[in-house]
C-alpha atoms as a PDB file:
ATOM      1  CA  UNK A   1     -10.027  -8.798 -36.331  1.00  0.00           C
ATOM      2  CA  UNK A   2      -9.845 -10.948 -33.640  1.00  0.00           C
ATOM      3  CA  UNK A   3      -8.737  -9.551 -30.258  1.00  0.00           C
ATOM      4  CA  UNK A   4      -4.995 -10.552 -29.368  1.00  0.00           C
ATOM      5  CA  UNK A   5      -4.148 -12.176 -25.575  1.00  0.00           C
ATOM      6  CA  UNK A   6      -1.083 -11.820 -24.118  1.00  0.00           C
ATOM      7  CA  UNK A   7      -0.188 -14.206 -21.105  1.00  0.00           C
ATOM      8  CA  UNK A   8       2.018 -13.851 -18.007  1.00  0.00           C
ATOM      9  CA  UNK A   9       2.016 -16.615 -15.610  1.00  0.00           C
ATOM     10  CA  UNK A  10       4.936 -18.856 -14.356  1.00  0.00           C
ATOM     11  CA  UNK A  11       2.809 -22.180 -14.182  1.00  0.00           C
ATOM     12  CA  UNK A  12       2.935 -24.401 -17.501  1.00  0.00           C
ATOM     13  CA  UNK A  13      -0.289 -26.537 -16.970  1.00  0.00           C
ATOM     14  CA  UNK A  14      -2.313 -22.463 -16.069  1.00  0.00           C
ATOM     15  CA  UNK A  15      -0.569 -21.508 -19.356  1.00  0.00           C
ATOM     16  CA  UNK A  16      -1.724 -24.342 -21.398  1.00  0.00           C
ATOM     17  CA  UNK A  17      -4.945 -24.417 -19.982  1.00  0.00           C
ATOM     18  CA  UNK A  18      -5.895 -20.905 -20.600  1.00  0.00           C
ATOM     19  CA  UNK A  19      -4.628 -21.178 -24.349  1.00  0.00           C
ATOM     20  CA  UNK A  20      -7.174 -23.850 -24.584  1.00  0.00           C
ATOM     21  CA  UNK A  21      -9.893 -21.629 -23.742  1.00  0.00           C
ATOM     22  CA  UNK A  22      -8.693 -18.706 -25.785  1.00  0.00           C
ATOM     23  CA  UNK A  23      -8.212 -21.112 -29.104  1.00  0.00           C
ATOM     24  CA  UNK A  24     -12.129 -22.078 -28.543  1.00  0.00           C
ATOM     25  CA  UNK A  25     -13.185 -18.619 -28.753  1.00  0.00           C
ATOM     26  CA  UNK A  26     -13.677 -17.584 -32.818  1.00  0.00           C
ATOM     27  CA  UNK A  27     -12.702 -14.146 -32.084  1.00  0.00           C
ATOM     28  CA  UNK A  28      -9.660 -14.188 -29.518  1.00  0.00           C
ATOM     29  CA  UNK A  29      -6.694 -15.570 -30.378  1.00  0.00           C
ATOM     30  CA  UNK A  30      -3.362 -16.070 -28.342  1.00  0.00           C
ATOM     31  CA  UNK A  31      -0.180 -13.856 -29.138  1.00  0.00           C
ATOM     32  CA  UNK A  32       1.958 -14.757 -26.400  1.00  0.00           C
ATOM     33  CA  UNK A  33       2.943 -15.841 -23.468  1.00  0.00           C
ATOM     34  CA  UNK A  34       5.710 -15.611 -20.974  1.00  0.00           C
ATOM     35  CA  UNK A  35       6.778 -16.625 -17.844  1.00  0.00           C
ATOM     36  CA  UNK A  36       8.699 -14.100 -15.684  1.00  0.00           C
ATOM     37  CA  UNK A  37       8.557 -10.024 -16.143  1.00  0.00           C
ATOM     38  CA  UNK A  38      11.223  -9.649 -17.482  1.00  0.00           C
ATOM     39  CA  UNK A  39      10.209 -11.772 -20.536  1.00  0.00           C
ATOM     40  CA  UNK A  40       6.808 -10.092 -20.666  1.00  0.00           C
ATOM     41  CA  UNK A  41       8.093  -6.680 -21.037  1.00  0.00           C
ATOM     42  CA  UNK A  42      10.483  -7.905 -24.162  1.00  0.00           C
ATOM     43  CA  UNK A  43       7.897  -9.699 -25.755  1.00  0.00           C
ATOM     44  CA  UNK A  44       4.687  -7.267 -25.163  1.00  0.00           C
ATOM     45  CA  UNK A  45       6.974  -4.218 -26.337  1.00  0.00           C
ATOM     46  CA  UNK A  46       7.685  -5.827 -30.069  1.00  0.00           C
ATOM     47  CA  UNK A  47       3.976  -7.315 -29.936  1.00  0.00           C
ATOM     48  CA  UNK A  48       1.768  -5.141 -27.730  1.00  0.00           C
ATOM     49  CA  UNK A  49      -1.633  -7.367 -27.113  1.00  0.00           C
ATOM     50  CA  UNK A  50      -5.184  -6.158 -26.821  1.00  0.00           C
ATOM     51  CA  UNK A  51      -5.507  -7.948 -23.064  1.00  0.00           C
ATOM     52  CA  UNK A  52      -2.511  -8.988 -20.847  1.00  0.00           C
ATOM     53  CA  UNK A  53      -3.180 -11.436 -18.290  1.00  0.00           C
ATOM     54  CA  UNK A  54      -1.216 -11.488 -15.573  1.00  0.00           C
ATOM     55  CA  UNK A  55       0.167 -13.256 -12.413  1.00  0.00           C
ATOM     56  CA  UNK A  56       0.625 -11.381  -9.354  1.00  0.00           C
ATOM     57  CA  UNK A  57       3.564 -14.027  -8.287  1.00  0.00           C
ATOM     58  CA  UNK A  58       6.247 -13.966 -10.564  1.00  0.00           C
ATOM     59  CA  UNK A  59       9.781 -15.252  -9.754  1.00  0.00           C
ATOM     60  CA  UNK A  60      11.966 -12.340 -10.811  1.00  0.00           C
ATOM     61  CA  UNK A  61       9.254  -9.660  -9.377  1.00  0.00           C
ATOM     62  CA  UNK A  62       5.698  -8.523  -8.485  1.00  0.00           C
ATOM     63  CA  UNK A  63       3.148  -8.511 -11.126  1.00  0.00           C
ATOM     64  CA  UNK A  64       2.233  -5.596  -9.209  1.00  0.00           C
ATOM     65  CA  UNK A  65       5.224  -3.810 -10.570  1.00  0.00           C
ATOM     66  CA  UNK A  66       4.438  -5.489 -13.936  1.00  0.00           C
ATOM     67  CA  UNK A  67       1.340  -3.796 -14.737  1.00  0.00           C
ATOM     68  CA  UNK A  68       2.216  -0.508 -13.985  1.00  0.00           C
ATOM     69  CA  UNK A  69       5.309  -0.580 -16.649  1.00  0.00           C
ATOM     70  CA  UNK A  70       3.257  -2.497 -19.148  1.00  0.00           C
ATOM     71  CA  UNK A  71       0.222   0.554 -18.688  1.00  0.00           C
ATOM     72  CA  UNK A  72       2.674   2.915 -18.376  1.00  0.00           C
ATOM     73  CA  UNK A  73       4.602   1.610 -21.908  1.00  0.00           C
ATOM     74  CA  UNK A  74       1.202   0.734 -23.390  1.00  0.00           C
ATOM     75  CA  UNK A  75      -1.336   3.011 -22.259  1.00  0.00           C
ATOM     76  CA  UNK A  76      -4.297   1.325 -24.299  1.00  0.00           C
ATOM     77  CA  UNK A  77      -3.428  -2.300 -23.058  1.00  0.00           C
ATOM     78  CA  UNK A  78      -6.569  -3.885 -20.664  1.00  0.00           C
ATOM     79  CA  UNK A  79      -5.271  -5.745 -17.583  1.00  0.00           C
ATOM     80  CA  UNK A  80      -6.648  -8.454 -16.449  1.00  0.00           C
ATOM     81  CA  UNK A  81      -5.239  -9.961 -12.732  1.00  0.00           C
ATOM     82  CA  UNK A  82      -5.646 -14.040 -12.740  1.00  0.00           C
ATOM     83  CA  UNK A  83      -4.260 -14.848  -9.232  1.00  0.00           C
ATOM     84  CA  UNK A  84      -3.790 -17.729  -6.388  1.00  0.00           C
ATOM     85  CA  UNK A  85      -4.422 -14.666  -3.804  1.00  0.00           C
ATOM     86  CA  UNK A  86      -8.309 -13.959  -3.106  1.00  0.00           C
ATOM     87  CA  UNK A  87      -8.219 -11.377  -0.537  1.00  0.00           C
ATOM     88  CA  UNK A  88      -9.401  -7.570  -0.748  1.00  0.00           C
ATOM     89  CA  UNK A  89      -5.536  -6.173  -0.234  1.00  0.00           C
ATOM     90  CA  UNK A  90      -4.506  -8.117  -3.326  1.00  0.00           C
ATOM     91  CA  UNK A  91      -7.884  -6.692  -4.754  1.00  0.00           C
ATOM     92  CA  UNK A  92      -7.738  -3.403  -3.684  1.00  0.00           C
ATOM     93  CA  UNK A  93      -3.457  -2.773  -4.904  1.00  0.00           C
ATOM     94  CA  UNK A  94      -4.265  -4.741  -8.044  1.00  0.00           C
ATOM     95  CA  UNK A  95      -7.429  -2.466  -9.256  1.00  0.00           C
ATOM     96  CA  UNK A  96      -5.180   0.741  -8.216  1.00  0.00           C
ATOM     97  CA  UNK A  97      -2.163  -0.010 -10.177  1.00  0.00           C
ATOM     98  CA  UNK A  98      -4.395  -0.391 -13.251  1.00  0.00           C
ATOM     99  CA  UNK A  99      -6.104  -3.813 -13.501  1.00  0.00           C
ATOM    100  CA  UNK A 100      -9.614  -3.728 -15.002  1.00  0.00           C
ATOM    101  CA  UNK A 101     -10.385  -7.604 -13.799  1.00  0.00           C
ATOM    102  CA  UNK A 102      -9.598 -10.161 -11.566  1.00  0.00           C
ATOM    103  CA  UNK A 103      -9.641 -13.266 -11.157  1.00  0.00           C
ATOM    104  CA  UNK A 104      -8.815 -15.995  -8.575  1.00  0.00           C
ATOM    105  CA  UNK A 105      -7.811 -19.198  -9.837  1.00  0.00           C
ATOM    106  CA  UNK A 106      -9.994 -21.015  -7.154  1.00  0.00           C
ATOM    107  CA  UNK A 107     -12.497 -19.600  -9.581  1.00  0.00           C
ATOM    108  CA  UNK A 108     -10.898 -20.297 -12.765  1.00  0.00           C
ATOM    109  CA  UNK A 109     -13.429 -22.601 -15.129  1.00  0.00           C
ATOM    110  CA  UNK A 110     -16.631 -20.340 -15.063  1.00  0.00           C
ATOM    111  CA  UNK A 111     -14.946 -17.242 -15.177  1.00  0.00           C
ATOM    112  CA  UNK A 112     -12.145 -16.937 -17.262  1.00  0.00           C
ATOM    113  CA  UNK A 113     -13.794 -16.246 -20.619  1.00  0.00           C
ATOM    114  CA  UNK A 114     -16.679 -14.016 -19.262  1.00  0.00           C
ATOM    115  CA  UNK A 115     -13.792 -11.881 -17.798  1.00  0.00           C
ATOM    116  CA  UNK A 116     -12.008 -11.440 -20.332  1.00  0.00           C
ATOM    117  CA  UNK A 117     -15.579 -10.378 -22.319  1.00  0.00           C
ATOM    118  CA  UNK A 118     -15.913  -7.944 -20.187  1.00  0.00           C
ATOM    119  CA  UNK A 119     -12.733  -5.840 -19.973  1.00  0.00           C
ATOM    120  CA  UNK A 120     -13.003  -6.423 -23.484  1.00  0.00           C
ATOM    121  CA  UNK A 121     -15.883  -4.317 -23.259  1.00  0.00           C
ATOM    122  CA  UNK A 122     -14.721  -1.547 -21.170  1.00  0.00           C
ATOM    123  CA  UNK A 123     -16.184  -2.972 -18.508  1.00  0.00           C
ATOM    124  CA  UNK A 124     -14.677  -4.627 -14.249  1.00  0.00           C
ATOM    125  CA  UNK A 125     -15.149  -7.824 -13.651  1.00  0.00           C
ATOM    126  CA  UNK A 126     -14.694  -9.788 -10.313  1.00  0.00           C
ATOM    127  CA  UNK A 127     -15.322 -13.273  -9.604  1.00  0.00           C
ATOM    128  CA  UNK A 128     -19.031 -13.464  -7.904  1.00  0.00           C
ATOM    129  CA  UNK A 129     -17.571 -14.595  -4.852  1.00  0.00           C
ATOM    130  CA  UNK A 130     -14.513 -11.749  -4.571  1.00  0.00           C
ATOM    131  CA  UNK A 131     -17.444  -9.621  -4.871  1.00  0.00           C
ATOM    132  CA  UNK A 132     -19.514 -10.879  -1.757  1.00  0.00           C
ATOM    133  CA  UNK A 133     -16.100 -10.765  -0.059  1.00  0.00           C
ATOM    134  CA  UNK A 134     -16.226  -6.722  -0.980  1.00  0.00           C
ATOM    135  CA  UNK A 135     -19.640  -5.901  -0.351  1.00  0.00           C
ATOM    136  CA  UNK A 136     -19.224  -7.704   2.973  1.00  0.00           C
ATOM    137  CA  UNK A 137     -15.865  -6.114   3.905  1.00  0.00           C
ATOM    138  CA  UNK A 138     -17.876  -2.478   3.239  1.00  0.00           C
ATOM    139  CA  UNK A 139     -20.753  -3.798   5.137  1.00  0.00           C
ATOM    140  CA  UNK A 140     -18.632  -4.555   8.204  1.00  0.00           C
ATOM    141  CA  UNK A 141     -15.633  -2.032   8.131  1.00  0.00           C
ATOM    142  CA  UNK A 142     -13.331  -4.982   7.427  1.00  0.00           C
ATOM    143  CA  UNK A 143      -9.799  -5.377   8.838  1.00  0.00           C
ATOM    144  CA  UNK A 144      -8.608  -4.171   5.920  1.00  0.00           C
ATOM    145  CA  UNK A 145     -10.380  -0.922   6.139  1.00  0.00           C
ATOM    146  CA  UNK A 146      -8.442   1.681   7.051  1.00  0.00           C
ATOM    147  CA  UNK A 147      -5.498  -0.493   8.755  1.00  0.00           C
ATOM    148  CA  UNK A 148      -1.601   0.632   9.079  1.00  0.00           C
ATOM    149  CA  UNK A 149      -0.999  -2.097   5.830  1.00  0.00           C
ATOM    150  CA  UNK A 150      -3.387   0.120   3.626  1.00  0.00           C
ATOM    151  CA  UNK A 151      -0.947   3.187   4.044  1.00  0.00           C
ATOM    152  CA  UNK A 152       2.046   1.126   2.499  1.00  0.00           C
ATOM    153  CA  UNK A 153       3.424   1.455  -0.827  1.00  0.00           C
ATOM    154  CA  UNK A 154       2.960  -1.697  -2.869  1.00  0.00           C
ATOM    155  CA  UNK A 155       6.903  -2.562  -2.513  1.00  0.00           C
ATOM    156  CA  UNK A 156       6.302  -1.567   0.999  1.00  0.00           C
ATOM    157  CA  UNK A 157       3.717  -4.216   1.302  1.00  0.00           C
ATOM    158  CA  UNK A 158       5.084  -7.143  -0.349  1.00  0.00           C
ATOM    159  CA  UNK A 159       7.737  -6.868   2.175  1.00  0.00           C
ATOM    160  CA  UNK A 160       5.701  -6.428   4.735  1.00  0.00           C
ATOM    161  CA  UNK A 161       3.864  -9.815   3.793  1.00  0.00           C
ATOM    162  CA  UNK A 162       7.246 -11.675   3.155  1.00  0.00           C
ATOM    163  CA  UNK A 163       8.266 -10.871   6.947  1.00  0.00           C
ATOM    164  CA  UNK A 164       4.389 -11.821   7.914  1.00  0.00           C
ATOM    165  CA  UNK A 165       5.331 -15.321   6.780  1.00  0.00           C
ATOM    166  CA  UNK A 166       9.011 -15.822   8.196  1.00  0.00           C
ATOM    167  CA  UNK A 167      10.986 -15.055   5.755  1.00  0.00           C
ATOM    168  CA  UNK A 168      14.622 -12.910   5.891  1.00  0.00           C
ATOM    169  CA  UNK A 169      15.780  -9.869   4.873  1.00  0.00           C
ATOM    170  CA  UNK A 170      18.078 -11.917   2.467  1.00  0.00           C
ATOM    171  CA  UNK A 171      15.293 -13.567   1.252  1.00  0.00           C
ATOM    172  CA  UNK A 172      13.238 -11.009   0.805  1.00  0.00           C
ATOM    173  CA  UNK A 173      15.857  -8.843  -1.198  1.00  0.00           C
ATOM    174  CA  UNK A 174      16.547 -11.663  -3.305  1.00  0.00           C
ATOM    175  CA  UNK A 175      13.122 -11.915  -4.187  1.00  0.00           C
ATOM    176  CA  UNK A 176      12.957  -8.088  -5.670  1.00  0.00           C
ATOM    177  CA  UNK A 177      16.236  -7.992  -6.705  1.00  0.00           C
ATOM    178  CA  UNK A 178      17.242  -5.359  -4.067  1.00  0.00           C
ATOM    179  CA  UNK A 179      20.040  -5.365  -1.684  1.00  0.00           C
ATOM    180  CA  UNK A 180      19.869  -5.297   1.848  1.00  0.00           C
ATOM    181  CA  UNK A 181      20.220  -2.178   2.821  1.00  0.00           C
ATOM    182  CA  UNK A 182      17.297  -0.967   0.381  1.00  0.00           C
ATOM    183  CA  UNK A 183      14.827  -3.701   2.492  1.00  0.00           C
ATOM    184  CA  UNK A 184      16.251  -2.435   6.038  1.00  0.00           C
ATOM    185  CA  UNK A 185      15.578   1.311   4.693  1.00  0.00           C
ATOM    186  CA  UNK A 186      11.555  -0.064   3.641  1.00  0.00           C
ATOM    187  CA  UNK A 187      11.116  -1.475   7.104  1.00  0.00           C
ATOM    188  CA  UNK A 188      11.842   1.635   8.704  1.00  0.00           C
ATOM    189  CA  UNK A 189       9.863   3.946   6.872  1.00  0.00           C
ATOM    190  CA  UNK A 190       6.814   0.671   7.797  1.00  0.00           C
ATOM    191  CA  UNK A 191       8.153   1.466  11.184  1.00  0.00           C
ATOM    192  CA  UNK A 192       7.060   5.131  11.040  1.00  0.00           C
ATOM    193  CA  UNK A 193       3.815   3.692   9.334  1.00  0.00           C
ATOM    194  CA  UNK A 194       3.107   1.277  11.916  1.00  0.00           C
ATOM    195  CA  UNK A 195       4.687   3.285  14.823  1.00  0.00           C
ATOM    196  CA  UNK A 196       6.837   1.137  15.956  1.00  0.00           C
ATOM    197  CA  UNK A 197      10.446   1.346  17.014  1.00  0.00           C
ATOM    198  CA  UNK A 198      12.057  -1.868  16.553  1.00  0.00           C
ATOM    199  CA  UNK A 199      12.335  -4.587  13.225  1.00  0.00           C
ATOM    200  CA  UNK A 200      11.499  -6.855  15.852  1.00  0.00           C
ATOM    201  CA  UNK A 201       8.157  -4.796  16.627  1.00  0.00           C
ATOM    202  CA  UNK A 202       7.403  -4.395  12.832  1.00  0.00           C
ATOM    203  CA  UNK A 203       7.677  -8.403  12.591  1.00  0.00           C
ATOM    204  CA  UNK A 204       5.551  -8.997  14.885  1.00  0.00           C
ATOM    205  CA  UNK A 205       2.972  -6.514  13.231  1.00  0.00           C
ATOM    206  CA  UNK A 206       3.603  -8.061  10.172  1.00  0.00           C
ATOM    207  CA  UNK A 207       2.765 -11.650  11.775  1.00  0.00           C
ATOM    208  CA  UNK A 208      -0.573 -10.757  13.889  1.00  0.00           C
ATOM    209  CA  UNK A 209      -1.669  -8.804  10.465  1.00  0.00           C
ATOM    210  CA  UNK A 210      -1.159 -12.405   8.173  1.00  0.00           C
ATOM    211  CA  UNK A 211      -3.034 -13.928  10.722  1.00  0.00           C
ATOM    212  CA  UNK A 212      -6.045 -11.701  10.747  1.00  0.00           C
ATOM    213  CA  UNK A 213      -5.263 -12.140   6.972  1.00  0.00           C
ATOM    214  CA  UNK A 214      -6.222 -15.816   7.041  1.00  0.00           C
ATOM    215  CA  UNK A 215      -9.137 -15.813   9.517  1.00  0.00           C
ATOM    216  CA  UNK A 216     -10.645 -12.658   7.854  1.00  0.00           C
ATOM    217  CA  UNK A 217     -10.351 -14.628   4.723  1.00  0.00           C
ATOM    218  CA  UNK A 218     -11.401 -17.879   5.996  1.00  0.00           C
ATOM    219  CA  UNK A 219     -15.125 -16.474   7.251  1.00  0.00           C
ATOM    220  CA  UNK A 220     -15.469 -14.198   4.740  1.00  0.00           C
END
């Protein structure tokens, strides 16, 4: 039987392209595919697929948040992360909430297919260059390592990266669907976390730690 592959990613032209490569491949075949959470969840629950592959950006929530329902509804599905985001926190939160691949979309072409092989087969996959980033980041004790961000909850740190690149607390409880006072009581337990007093302190945390962010990224 060929091996069913469910997709979750708000971009039409990703979409298409991926169902491309999947219709190539004699023994996958497409079952789905949705745009927002909310729609995955619906469609997954009356159709569970063999492999979901999924965005960590969605517009009505994290993808984050998406793969621990769909694991936790469908404990035999395979993750597999495809995502704009190449860094080791996105890495790092993805793997722990249940991913068994990922896969920047810098590094779509080559990759997509052999990934999905592979968590096919019980097995991780990484992009080769996600992996250097690793292996380096272990090598060196990378800013990552060990920093006040690692200690946050996953909600905790999607907020924390919102307010790293300007945005509100309106915004940011828009985003997630939460009201404000849930995002004021998340910023202070990241205040205990960061040990800080002040929003004002935890912003500017939240800024210098993009930053580092993008340089660590950019020489790694």
């Amino acid at each position: 039987m060929k091996k069913r592959i469910f997709i979750v990613d708000d971009h039409p032209m990703v979409c298409a392209g991926l169902a491309g490569e999947i219709a190539r491949e004699p023994d996958l075949t497409l079952c789905g595919q949705a745009h927002t959470l909310a729609e995955a969840l619906r469609q997954m629950a009356a159709c569970p697929p063999d492999v979901a592959v999924v965005d960590l950006s969605l517009p009505d929530g994290s993808g984050l948040e998406l793969i621990k329902d769909l694991l936790a509804r469908h404990p035999a599905l395979v993750v597999l992360v495809l995502s704009l985001h190449d860094d080791l926190e996105h890495l790092d939160r993805a793997l722990r909430a249940g991913a068994r691949g990922y896969v920047s979309k810098d590094d779509l072409a080559p990759n997509f297919i052999p990934a999905l092989r592979d968590v096919l087969a019980g097995k991780r996959y990484l992009t080769p260059r996600l992996t250097i980033k690793l292996a380096n980041a272990m090598i060196d004790g990378g800013p990552y390592m060990g920093a006040p961000a690692a200690r946050l909850s996953d909600r905790e740190w999607e907020i924390f990266q919102m307010l790293g690149r300007g945005s509100e607390i309106g915004q940011i409880a828009a985003t997630y669907h939460l009201s404000t006072s849930t995002v004021h009581t998340y910023c202070e337990r990241m205040k205990q976390k960061f040990g800080v007093r002040t929003e004002r302190e935890l912003l500017v945390a939240a800024v210098r730690w993009s930053t580092q962010q993008q340089v660590s990224a950019a020489r790694l």
